[in-house]
C-alpha atoms as a PDB file:
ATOM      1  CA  UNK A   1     -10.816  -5.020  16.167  1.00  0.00           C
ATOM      2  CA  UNK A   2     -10.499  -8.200  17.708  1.00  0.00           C
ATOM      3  CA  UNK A   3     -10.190 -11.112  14.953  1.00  0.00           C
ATOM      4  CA  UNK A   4     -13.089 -13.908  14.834  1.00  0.00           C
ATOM      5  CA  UNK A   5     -12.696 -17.571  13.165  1.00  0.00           C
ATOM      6  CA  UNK A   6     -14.348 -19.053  11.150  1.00  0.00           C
ATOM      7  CA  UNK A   7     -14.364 -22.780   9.670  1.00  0.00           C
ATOM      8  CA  UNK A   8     -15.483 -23.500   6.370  1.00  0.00           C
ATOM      9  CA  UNK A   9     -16.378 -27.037   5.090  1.00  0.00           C
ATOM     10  CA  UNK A  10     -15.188 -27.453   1.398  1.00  0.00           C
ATOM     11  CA  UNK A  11     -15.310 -31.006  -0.655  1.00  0.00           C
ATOM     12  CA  UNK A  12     -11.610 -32.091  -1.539  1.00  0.00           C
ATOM     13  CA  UNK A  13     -10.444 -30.207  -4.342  1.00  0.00           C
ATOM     14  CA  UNK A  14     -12.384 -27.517  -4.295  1.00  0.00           C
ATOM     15  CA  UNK A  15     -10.682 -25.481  -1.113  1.00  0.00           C
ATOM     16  CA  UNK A  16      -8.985 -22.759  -3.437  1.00  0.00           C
ATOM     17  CA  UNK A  17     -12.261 -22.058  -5.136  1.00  0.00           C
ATOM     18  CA  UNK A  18     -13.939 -21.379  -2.176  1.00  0.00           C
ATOM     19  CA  UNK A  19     -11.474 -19.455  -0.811  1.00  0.00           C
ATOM     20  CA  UNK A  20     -11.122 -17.675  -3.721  1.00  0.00           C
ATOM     21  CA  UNK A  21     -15.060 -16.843  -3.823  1.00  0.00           C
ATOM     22  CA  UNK A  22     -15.542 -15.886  -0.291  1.00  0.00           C
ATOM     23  CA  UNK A  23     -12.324 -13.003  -1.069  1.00  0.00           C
ATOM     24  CA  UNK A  24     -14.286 -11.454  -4.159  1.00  0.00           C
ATOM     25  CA  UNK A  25     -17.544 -11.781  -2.810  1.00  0.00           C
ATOM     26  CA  UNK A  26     -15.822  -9.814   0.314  1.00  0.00           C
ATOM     27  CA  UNK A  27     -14.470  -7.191  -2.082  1.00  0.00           C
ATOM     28  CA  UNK A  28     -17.255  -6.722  -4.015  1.00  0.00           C
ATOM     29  CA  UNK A  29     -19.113  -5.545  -0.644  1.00  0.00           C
ATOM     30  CA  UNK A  30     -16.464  -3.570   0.091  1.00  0.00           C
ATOM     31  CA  UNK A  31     -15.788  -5.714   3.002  1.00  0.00           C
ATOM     32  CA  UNK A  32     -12.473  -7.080   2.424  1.00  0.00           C
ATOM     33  CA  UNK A  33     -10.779  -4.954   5.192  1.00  0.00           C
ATOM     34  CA  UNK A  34     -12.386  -6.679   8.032  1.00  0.00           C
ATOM     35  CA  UNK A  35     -10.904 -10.207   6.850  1.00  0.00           C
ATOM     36  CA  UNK A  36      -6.644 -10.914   7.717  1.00  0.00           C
ATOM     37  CA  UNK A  37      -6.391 -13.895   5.960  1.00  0.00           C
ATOM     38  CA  UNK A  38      -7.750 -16.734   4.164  1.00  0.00           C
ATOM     39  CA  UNK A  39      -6.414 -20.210   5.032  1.00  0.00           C
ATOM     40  CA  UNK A  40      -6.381 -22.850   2.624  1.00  0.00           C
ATOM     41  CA  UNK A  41      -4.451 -26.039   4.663  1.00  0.00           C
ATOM     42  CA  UNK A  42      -3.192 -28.550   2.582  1.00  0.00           C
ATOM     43  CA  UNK A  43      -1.442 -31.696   2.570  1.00  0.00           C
ATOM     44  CA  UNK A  44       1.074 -33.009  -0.055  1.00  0.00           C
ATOM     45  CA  UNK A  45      -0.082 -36.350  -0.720  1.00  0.00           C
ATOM     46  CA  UNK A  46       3.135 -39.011  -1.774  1.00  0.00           C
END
């Protein structure tokens, strides 16, 4: 299956948690196979 993107908006310091919610609510639904990765960019910040 071809992959699709998608862009989520999270407020600063709060990226992990949201990636971290979208993964359980994806296994809970037993739809975690369809997903390759979850991105969280970040930036150190000197």
């Amino acid at each position: 299956m071809t992959a699709r993107w998608y862009i989520v908006h999270a407020y600063s310091n709060f990226e992990k948690k949201v990636a971290d919610a979208i993964e359980e609510k994806a296994k809970a639904k037993g739809l975690w196979d369809r997903f390759e990765k979850i991105l969280v960019p970040t930036e150190k910040v000197v």
